[in-house]
C-alpha atoms as a PDB file:
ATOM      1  CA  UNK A   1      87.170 113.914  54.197  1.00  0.00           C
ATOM      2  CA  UNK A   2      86.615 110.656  52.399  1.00  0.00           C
ATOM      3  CA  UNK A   3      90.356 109.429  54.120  1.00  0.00           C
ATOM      4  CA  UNK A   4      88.783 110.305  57.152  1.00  0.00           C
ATOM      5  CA  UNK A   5      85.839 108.278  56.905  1.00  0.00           C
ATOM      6  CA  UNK A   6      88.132 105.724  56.085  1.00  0.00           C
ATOM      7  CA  UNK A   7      90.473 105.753  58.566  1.00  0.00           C
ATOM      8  CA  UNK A   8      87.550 106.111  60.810  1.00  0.00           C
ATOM      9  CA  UNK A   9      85.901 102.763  59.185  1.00  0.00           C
ATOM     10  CA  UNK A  10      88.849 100.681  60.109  1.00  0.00           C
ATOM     11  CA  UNK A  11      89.316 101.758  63.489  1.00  0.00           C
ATOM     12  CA  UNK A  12      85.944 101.367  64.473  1.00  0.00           C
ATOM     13  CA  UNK A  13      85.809  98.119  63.524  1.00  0.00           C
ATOM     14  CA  UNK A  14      89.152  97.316  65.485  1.00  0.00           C
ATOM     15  CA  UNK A  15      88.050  98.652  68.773  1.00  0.00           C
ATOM     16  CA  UNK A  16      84.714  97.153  68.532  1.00  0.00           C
ATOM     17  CA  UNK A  17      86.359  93.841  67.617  1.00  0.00           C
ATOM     18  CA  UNK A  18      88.473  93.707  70.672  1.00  0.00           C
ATOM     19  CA  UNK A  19      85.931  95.265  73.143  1.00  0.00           C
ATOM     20  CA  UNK A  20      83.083  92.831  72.198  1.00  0.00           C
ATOM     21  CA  UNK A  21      85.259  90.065  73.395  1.00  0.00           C
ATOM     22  CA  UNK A  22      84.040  88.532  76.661  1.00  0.00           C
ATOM     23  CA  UNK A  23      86.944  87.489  77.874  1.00  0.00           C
ATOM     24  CA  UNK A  24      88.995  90.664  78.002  1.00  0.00           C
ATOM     25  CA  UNK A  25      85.913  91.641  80.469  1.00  0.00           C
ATOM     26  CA  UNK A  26      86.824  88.519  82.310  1.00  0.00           C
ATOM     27  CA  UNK A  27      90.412  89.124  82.530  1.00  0.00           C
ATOM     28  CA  UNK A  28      89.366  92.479  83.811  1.00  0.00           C
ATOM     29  CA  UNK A  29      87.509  91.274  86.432  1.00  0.00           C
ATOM     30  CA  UNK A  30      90.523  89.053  87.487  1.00  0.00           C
ATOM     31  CA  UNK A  31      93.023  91.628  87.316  1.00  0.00           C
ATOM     32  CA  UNK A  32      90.722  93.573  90.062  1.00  0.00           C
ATOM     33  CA  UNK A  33      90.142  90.605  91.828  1.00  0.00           C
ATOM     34  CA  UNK A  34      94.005  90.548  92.689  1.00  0.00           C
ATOM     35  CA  UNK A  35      94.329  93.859  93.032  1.00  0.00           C
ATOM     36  CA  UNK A  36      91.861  93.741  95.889  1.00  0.00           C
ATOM     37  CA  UNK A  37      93.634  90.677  97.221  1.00  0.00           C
ATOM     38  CA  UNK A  38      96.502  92.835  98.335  1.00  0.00           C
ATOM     39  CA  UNK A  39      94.252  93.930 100.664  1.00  0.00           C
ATOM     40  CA  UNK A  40      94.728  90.644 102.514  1.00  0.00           C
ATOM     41  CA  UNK A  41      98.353  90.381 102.891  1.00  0.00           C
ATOM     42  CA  UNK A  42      99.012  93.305 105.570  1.00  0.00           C
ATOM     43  CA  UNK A  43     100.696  90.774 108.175  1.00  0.00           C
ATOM     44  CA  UNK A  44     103.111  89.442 105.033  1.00  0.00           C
ATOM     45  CA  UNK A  45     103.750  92.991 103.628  1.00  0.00           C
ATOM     46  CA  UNK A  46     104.561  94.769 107.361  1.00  0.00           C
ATOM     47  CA  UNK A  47     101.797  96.565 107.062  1.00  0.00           C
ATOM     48  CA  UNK A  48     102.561  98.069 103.544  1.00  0.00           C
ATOM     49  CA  UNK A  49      99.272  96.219 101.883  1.00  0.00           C
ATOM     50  CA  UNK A  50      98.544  99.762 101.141  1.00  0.00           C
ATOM     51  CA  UNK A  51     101.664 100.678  99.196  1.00  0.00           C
ATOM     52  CA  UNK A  52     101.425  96.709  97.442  1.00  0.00           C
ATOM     53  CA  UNK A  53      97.572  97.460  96.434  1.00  0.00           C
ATOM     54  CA  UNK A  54      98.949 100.496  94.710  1.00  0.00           C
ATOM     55  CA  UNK A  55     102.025  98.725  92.995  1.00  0.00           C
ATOM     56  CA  UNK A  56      99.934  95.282  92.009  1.00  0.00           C
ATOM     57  CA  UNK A  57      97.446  97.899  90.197  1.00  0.00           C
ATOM     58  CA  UNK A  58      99.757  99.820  88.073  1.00  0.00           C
ATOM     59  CA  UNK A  59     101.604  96.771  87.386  1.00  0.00           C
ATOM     60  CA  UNK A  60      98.832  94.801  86.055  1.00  0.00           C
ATOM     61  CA  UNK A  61      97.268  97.543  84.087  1.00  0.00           C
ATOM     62  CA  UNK A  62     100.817  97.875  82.672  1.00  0.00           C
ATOM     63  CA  UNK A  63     100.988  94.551  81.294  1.00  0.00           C
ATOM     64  CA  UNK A  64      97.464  95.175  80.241  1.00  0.00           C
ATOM     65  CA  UNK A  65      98.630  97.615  78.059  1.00  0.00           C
ATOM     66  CA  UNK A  66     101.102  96.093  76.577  1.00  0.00           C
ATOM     67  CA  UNK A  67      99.077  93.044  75.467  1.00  0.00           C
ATOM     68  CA  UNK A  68      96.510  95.262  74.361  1.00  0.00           C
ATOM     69  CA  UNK A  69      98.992  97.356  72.025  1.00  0.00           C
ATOM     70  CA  UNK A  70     100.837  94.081  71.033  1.00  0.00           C
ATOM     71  CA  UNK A  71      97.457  92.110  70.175  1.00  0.00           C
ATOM     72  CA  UNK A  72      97.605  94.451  66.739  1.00  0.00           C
ATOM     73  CA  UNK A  73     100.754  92.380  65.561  1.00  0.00           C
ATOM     74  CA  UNK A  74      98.508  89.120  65.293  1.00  0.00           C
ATOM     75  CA  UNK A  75      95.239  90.973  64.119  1.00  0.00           C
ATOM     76  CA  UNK A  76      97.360  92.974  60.893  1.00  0.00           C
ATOM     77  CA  UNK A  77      99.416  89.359  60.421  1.00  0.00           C
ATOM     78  CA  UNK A  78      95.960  87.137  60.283  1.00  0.00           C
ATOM     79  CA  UNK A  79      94.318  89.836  57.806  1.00  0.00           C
ATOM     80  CA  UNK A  80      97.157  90.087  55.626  1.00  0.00           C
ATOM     81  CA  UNK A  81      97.036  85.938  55.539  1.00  0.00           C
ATOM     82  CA  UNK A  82      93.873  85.520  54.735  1.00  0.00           C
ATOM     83  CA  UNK A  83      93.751  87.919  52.167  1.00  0.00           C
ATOM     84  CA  UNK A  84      91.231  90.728  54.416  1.00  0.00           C
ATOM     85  CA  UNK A  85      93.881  93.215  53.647  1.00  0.00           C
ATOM     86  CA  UNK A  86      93.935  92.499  49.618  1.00  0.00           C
ATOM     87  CA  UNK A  87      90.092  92.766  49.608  1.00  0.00           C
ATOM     88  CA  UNK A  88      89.878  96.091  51.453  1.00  0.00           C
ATOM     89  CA  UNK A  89      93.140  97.528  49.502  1.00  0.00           C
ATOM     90  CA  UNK A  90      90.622  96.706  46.313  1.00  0.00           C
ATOM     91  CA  UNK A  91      88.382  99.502  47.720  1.00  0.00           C
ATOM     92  CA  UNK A  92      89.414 102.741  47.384  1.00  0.00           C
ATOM     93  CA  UNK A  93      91.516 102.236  50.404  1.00  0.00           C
ATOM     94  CA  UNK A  94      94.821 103.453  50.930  1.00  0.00           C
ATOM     95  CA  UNK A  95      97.389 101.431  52.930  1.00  0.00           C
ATOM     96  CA  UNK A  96      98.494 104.131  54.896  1.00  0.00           C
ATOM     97  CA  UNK A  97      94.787 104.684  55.723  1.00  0.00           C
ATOM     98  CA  UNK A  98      94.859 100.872  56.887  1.00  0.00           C
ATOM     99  CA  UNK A  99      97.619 101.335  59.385  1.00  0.00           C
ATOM    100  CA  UNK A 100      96.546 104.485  60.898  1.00  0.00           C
ATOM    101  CA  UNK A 101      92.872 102.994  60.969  1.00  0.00           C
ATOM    102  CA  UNK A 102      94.513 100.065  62.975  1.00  0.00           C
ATOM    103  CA  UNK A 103      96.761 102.229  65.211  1.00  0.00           C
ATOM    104  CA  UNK A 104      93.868 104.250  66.037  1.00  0.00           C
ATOM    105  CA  UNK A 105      91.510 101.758  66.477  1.00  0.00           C
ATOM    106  CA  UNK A 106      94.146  99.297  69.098  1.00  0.00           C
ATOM    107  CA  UNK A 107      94.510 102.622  70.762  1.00  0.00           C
ATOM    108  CA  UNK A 108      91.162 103.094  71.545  1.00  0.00           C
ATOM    109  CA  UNK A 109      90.522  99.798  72.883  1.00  0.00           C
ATOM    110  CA  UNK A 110      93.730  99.893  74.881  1.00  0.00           C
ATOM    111  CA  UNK A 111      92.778 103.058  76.342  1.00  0.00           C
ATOM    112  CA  UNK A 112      89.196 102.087  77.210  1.00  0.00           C
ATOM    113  CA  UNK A 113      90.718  98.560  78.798  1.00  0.00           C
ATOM    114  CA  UNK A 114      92.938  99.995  81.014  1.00  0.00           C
ATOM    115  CA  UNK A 115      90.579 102.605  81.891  1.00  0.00           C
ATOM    116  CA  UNK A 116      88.171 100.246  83.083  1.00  0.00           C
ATOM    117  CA  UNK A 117      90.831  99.057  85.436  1.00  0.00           C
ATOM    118  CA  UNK A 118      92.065 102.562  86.715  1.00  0.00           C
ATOM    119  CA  UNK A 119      88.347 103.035  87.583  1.00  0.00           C
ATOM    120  CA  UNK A 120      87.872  99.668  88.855  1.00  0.00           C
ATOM    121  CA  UNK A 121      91.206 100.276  91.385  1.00  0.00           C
ATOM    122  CA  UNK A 122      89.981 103.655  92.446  1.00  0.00           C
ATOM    123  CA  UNK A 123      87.066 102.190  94.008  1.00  0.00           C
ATOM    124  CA  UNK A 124      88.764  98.923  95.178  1.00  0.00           C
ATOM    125  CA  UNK A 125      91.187 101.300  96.852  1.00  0.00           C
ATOM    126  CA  UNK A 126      88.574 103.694  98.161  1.00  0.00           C
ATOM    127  CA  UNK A 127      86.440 101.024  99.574  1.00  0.00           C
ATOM    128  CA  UNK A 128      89.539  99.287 101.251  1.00  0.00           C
ATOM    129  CA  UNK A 129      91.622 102.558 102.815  1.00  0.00           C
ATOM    130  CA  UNK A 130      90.296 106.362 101.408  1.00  0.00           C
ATOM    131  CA  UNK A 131      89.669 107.873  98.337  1.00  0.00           C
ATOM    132  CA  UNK A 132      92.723 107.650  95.386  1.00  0.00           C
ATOM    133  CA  UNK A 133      95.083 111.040  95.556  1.00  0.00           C
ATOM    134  CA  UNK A 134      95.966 112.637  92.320  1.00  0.00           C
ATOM    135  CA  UNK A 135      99.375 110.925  92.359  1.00  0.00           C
ATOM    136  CA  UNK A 136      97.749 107.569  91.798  1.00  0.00           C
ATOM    137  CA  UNK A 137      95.266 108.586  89.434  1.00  0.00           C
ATOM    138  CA  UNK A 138      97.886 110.414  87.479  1.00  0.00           C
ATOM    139  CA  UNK A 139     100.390 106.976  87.240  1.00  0.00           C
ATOM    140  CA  UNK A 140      97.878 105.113  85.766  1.00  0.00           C
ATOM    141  CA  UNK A 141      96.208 107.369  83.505  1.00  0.00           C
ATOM    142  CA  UNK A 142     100.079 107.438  81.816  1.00  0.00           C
ATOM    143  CA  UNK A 143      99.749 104.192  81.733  1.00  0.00           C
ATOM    144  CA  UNK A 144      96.584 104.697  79.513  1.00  0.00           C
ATOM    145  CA  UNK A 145      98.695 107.356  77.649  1.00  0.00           C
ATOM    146  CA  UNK A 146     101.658 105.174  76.854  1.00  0.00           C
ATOM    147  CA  UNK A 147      99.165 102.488  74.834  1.00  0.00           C
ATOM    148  CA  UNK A 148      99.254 104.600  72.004  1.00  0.00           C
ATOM    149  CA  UNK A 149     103.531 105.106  71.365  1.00  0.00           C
ATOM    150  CA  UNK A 150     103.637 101.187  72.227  1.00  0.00           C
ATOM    151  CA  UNK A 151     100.465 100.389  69.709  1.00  0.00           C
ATOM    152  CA  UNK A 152     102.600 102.592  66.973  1.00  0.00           C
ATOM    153  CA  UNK A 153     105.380 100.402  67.759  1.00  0.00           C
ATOM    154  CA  UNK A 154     103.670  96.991  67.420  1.00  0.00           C
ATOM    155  CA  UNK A 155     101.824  98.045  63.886  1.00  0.00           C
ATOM    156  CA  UNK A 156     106.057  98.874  62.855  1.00  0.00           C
ATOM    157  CA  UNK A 157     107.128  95.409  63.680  1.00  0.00           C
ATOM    158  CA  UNK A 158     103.781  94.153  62.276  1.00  0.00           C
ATOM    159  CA  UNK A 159     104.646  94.905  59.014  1.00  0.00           C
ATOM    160  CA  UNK A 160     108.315  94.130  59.291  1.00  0.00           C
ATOM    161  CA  UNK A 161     108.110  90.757  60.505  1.00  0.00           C
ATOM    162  CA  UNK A 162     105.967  87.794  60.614  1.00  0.00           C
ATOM    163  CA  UNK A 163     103.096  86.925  63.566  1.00  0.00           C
ATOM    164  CA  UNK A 164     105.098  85.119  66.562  1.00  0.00           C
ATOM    165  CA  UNK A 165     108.130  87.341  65.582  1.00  0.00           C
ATOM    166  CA  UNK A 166     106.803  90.392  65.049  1.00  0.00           C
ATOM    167  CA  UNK A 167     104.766  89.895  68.863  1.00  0.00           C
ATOM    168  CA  UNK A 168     107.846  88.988  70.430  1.00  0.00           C
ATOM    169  CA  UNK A 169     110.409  91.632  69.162  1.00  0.00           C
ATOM    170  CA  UNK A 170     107.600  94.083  70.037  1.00  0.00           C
ATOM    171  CA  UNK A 171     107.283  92.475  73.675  1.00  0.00           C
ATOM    172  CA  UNK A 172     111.152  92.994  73.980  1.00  0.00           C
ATOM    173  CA  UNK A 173     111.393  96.308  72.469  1.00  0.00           C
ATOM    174  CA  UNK A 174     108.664  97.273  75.165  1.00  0.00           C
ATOM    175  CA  UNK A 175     110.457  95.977  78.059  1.00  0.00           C
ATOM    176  CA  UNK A 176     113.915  97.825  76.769  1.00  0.00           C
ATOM    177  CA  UNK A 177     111.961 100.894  76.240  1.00  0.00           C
ATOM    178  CA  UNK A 178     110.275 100.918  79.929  1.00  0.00           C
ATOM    179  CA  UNK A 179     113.549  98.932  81.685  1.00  0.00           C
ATOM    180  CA  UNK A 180     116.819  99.488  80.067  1.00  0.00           C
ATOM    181  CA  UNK A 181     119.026 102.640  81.573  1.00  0.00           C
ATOM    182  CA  UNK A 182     122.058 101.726  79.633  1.00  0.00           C
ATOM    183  CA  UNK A 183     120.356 102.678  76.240  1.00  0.00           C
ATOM    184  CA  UNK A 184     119.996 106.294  77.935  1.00  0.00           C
ATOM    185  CA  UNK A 185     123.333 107.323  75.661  1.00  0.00           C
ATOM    186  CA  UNK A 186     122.324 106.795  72.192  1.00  0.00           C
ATOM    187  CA  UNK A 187     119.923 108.666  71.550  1.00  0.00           C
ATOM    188  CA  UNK A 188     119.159 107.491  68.155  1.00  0.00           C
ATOM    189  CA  UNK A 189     117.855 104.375  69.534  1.00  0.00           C
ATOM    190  CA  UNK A 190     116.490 104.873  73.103  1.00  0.00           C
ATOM    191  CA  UNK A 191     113.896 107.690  72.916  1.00  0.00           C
ATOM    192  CA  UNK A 192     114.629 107.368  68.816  1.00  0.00           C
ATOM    193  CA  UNK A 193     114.019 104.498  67.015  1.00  0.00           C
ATOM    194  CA  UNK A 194     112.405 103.061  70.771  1.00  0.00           C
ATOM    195  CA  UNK A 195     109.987 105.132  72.568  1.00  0.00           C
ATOM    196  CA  UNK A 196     111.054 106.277  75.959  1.00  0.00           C
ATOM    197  CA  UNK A 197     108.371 104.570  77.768  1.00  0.00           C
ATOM    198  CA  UNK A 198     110.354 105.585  81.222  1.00  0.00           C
ATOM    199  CA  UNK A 199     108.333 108.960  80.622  1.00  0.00           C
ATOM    200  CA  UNK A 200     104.889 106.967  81.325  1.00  0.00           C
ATOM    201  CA  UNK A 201     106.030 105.986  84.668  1.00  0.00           C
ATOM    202  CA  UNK A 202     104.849 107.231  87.370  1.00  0.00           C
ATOM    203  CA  UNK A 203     105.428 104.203  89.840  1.00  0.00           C
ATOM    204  CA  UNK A 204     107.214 105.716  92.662  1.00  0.00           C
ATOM    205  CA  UNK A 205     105.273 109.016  92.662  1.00  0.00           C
ATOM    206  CA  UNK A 206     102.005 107.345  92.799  1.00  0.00           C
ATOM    207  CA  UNK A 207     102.551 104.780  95.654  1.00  0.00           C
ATOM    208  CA  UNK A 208     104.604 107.068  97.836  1.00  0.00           C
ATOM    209  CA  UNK A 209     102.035 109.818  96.886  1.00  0.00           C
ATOM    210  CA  UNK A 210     104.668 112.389  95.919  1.00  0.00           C
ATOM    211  CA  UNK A 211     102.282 115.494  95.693  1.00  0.00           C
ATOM    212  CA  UNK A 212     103.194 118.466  93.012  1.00  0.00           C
ATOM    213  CA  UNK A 213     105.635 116.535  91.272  1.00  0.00           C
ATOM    214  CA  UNK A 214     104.239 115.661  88.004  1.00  0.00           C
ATOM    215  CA  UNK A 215     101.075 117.845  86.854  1.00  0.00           C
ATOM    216  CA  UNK A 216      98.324 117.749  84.283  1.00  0.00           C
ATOM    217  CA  UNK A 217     100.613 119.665  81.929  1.00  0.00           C
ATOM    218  CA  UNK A 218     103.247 116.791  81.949  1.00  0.00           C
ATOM    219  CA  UNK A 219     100.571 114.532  81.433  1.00  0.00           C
ATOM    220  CA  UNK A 220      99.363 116.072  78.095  1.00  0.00           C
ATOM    221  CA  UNK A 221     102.953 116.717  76.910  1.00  0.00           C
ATOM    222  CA  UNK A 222     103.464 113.359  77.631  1.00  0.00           C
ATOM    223  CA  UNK A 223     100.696 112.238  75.612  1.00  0.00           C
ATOM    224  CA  UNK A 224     101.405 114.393  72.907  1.00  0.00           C
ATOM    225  CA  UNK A 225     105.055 112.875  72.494  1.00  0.00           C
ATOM    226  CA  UNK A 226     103.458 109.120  72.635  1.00  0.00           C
ATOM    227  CA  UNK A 227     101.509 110.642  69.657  1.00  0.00           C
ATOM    228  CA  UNK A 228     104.279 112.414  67.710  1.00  0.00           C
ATOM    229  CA  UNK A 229     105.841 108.717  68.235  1.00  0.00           C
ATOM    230  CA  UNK A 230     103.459 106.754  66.798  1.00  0.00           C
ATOM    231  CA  UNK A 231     103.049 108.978  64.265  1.00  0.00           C
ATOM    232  CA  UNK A 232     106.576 108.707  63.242  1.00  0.00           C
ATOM    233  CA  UNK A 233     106.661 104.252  63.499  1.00  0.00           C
ATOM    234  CA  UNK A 234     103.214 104.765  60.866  1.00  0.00           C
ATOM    235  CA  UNK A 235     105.036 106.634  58.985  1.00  0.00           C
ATOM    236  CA  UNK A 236     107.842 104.171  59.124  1.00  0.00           C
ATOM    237  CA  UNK A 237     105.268 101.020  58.895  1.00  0.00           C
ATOM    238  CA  UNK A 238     103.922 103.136  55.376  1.00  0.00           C
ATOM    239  CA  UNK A 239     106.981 103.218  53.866  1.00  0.00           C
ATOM    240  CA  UNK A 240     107.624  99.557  54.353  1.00  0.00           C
ATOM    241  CA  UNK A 241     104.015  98.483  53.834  1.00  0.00           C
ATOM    242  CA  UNK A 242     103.583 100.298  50.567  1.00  0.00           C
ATOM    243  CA  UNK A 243     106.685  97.579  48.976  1.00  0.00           C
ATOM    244  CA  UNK A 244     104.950  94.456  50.164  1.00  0.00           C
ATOM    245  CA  UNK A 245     103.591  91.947  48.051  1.00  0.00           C
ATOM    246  CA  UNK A 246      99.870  91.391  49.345  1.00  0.00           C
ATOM    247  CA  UNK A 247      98.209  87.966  48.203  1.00  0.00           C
END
């Protein structure tokens, strides 16, 4: 129970951090305000504004997602520099507690984040042509899902590697793990060592509203793998954690 608590202790404090931030509230509002701006350019798309308003949305709440789950790489890298870490490890705080704590807590706020923005595009969208189909809602509440495998991933390189380094190999492992095809036959590494983010898209389905072909069941599988996932880089992140010299 007390682990728990603890784990619970550190996460709230991490999602609370990062959602009492004005400006990620700004950059909300911005990312709406261009997804509504698609709106505008029906003569330039050929009358696809529709299709673009769709495509703009899950793309930006996309990247929102990843800089949400990457933002953890700077957070555990600043602690661990000014000695936060060292002071809560003299508690009767376990390290693995820390990283799950953190994992949980960037997860949280990630989820909330983009959530804001799935809501804020259903209305947009309703407002503009008619209400969202499940197809749409379904893409980007993946989207929401995949913040936690991609959160696991960042608090792995966190550990690993130092600030800057550690947020960019993270920002290129994401963009293998959602882009590159040709990793498809070794299977240690994509869908191994990387998540498979290609199973949190829904792009196609949702802006050509393909209807029946991905249910609620695939969604939950889908989150439980992004789970399982980060479950395993934690465990990984432990391991590696639990032989560094803290200041």
């Amino acid at each position: 129970m007390n682990r728990v608590n603890e784990i619970l202790t550190i996460a709230g404090g991490t999602w609370r951090r990062v959602l009492r931030m004005r400006v990620i509230y700004f950059l909300i509002l911005c990312v709406l305000v261009l997804i509504g701006s698609a709106y505008r350019y029906d003569v330039l798309s050929l009358g696809l504004h529709r299709d673009l308003m769709i495509d703009v949305s899950l793309l930006l709440n996309s990247v929102t997602a990843i800089l949400i789950a990457i933002s953890i790489c700077f957070e555990i890298s600043r602690e661990l520099r000014e000695g936060v870490v060292s002071t809560l490890l003299a508690k009767p705080l376990g390290r693995s507690n820390y990283l799950i704590g953190k994992l949980v807590g960037i997860s949280i706020a990630g989820i909330v984040i983009t959530g804001l923005i799935t809501i804020g595009f259903s209305l947009v969208f309703g407002v503009a042509f008619d209400p969202v189909s499940q197809a749409m809602i379904m893409g980007h509440l993946l989207i929401m899902a995949s913040v936690v495998p991609m959160a696991g991933l960042a608090v792995l390189f966190a550990v690993m590697l130092p600030e800057s380094i550690a947020a960019l190999v993270t920002a290129i492992a994401i963009w293998f793990a959602h882009s590159t095809t040709a990793l498809a036959n070794v299977k240690l590494v994509y869908g191994g060592i990387l998540p498979d983010l290609n199973l949190f898209n829904l792009k196609a389905e949702a802006v050509y509203n393909v209807v029946g072909g991905v249910g609620w069941a695939y969604l939950l599988l889908a989150l439980l793998w992004g789970i399982v996932y980060s479950v395993f880089a934690t465990t990984l992140a432990s391991l590696i954690f639990s032989y560094k010299d803290l200041k």
